[in-house]
N, C-alpha and C. Protein backbone atom coordinates (compact mmCIF):
# COMPACT_ATOMS: atom_id res chain seq x y z
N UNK A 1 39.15 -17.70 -11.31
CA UNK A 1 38.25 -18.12 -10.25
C UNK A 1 37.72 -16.92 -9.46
N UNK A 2 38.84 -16.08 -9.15
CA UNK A 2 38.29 -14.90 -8.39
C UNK A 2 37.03 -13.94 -9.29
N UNK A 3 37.53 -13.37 -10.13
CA UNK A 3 36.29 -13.16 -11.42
C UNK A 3 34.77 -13.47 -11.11
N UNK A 4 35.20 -15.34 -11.53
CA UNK A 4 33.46 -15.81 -11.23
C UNK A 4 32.67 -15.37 -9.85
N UNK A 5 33.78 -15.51 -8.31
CA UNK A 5 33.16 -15.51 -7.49
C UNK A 5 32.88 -13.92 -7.28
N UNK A 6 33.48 -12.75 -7.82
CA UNK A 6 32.82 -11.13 -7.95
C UNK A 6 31.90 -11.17 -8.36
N UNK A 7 31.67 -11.77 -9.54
CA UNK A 7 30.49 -11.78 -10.75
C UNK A 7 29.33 -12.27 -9.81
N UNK A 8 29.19 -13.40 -9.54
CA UNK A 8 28.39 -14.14 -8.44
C UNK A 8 27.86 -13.07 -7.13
N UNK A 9 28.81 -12.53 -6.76
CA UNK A 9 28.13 -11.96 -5.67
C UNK A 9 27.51 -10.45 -6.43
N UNK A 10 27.89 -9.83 -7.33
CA UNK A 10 27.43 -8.55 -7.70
C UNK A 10 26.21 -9.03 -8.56
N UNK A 11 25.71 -10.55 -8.77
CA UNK A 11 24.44 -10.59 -9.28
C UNK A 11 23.77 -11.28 -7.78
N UNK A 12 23.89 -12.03 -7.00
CA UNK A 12 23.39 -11.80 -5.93
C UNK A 12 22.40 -10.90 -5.14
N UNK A 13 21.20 -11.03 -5.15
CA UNK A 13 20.26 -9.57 -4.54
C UNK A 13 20.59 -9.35 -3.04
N UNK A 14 20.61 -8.24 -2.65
CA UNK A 14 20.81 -8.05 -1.48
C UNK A 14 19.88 -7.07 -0.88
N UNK A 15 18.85 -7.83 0.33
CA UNK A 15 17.71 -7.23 0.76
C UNK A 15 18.07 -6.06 1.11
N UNK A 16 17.17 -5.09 1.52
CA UNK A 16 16.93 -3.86 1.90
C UNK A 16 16.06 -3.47 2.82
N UNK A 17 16.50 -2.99 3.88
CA UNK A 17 15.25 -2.38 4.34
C UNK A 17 14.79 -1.32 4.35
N UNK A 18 13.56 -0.72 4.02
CA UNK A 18 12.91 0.32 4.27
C UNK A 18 11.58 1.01 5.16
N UNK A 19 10.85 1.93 4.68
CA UNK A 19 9.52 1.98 5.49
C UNK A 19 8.77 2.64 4.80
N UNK A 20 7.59 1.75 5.02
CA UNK A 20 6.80 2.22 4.30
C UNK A 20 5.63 2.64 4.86
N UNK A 21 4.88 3.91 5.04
CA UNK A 21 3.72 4.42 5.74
C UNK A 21 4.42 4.29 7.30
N UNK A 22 5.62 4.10 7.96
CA UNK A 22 6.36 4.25 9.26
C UNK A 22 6.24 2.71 9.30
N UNK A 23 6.11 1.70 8.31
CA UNK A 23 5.77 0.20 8.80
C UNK A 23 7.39 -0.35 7.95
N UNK A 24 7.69 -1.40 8.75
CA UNK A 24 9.38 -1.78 8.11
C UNK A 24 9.08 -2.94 7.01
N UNK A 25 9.53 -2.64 5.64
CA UNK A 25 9.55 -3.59 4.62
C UNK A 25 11.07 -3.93 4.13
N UNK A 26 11.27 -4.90 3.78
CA UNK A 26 12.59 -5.91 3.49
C UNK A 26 12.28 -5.86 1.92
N UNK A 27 12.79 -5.23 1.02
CA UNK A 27 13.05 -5.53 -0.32
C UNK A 27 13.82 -6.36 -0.97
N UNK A 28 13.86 -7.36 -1.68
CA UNK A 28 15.01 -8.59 -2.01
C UNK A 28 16.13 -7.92 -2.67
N UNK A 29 15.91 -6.77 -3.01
CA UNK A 29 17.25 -5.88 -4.04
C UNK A 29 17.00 -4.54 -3.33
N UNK A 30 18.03 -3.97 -4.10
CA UNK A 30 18.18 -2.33 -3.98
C UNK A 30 17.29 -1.80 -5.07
N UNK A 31 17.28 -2.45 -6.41
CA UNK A 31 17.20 -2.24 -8.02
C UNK A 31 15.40 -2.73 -7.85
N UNK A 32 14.43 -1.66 -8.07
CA UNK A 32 13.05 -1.80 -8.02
C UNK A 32 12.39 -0.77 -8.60
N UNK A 33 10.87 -0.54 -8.39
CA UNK A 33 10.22 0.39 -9.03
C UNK A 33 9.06 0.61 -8.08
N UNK A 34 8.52 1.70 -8.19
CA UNK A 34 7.34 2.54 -7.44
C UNK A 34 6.43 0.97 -6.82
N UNK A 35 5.59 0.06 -7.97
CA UNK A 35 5.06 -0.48 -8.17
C UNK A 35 5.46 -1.81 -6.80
N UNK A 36 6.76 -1.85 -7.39
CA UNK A 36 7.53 -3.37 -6.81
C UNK A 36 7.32 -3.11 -4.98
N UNK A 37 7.48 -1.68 -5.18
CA UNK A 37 8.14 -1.36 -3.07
C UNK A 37 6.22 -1.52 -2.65
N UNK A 38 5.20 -0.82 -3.46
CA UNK A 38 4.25 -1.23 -2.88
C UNK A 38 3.73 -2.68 -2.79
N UNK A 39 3.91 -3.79 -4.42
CA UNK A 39 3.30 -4.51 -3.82
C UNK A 39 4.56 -5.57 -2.94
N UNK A 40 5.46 -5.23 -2.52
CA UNK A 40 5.96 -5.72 -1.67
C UNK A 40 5.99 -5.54 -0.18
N UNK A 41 5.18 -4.34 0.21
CA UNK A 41 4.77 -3.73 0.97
C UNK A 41 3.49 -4.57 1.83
N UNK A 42 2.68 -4.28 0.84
CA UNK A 42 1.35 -5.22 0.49
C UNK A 42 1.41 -6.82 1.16
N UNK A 43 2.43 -7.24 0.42
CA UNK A 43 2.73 -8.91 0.61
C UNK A 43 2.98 -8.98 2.37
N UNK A 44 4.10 -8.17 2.64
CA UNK A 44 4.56 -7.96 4.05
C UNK A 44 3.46 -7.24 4.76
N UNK A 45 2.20 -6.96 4.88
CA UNK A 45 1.09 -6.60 5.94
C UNK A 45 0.65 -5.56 5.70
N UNK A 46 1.54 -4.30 4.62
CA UNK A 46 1.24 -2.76 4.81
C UNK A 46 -0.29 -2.44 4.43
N UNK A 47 -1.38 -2.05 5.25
CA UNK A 47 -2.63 -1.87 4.66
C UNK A 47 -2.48 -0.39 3.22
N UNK A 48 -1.99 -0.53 2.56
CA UNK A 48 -1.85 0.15 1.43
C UNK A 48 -2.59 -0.80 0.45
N UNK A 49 -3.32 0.05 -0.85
CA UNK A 49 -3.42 -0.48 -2.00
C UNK A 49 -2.77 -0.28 -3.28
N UNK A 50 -2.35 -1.34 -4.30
CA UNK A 50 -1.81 -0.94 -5.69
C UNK A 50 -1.72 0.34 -6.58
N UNK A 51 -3.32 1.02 -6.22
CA UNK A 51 -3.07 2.51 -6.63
C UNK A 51 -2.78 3.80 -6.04
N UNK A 52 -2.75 3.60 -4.52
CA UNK A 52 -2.16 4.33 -4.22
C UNK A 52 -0.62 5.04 -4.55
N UNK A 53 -0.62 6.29 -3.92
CA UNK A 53 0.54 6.87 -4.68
C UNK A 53 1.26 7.33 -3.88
N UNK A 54 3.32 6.67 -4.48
CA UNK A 54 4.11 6.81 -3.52
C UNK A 54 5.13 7.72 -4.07
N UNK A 55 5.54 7.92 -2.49
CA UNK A 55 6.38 8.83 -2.59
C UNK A 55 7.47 8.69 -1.96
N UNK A 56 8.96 9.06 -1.85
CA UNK A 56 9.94 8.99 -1.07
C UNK A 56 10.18 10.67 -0.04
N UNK A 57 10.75 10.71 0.54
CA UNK A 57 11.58 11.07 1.88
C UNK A 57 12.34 11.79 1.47
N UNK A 58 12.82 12.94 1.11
CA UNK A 58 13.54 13.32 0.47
C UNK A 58 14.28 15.25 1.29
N UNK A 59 14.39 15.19 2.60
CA UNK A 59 14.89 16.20 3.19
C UNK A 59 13.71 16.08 3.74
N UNK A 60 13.43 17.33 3.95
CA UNK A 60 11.55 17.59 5.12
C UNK A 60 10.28 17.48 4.18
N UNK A 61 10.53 16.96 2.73
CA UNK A 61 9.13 16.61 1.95
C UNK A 61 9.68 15.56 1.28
N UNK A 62 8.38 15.31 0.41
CA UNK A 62 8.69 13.86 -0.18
C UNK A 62 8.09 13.93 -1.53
N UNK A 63 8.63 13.37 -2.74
CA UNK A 63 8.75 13.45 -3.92
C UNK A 63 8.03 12.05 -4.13
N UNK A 64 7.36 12.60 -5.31
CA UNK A 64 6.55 11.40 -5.65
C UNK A 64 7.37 10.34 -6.33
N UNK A 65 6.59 8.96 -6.56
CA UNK A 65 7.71 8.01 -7.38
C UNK A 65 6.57 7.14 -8.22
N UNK A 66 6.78 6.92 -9.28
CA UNK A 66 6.10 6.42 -10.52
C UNK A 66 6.20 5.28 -10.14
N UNK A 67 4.85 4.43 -10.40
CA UNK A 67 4.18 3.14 -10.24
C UNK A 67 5.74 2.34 -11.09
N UNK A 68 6.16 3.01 -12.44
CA UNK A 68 7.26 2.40 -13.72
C UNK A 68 8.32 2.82 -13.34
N UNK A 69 8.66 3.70 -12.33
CA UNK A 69 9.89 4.35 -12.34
C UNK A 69 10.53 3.44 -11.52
N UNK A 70 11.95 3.41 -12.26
CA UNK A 70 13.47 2.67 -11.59
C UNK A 70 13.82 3.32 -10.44
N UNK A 71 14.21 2.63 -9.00
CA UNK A 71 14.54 3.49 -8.10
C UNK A 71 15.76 2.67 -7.53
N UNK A 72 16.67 2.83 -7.42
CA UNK A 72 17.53 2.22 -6.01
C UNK A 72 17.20 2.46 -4.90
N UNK A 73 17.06 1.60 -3.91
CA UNK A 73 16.34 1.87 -2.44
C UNK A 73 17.58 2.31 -1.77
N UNK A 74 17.93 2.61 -0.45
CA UNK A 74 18.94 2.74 0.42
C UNK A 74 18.57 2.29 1.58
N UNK A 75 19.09 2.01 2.45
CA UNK A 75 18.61 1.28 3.87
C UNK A 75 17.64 2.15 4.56
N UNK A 76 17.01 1.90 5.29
CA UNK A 76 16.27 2.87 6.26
C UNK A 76 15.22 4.04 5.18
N UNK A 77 15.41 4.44 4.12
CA UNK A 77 14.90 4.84 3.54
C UNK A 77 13.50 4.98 3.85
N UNK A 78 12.48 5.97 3.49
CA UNK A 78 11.00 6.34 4.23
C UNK A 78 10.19 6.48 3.23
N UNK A 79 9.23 5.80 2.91
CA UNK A 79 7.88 5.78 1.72
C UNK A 79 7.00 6.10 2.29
N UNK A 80 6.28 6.86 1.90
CA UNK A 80 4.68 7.33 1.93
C UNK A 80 3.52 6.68 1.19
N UNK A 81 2.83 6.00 0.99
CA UNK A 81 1.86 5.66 0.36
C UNK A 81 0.53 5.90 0.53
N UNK A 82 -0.70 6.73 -0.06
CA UNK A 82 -1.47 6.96 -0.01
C UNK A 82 -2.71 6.82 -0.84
N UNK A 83 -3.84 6.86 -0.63
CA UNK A 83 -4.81 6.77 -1.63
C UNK A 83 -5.27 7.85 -2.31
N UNK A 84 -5.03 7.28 -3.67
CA UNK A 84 -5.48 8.64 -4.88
C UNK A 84 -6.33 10.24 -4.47
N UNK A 85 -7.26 9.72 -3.90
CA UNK A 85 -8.00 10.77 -3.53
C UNK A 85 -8.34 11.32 -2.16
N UNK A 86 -6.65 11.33 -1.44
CA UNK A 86 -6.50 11.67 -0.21
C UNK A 86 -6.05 13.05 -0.54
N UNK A 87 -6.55 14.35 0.12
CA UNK A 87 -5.38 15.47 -0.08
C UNK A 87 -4.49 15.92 0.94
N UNK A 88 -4.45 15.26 1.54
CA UNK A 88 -3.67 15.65 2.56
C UNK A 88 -2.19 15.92 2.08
């Protein structure tokens, strides 16, 4: 019995929060991709678009993250999202 109820909770999603462009987004998992945090971003108000390009937080700069790429989120965690042909 104990088993099932581990199993159960380690498939269980457990939201996340993060930020995205300094705006707070709730992810349903940790387990996502470049793609997923924007258009979930999107859904929740963030004026970002699909092609824009993100990036994570990563000490005092921020590393880009693939539209396909697997990411684990962490709480509080900080996204950048921008449009293709911004250079800033």
């Amino acid at each position: 019995m104990t088993e099932m109820v581990e199993t159960a909770a380690a498939q269980r999603p457990n939201p996340v929060r993060i930020t995205v462009n300094h705006q707070p987004v709730v992810l349903p998992d940790r387990a996502t991709t470049g793609m997923g945090i924007k258009l979930e971003a999107i859904r929740q108000g963030v004026l970002i678009e699909p092609n824009f390009v993100l990036s994570v937080r990563q000490g005092n700069h921020f590393v880009p993250v693939g539209d396909d790429e697997a990411i684990n989120v962490h709480r509080d965690e900080d996204f950048l999202a921008v449009a293709p042909d911004d250079n800033s």
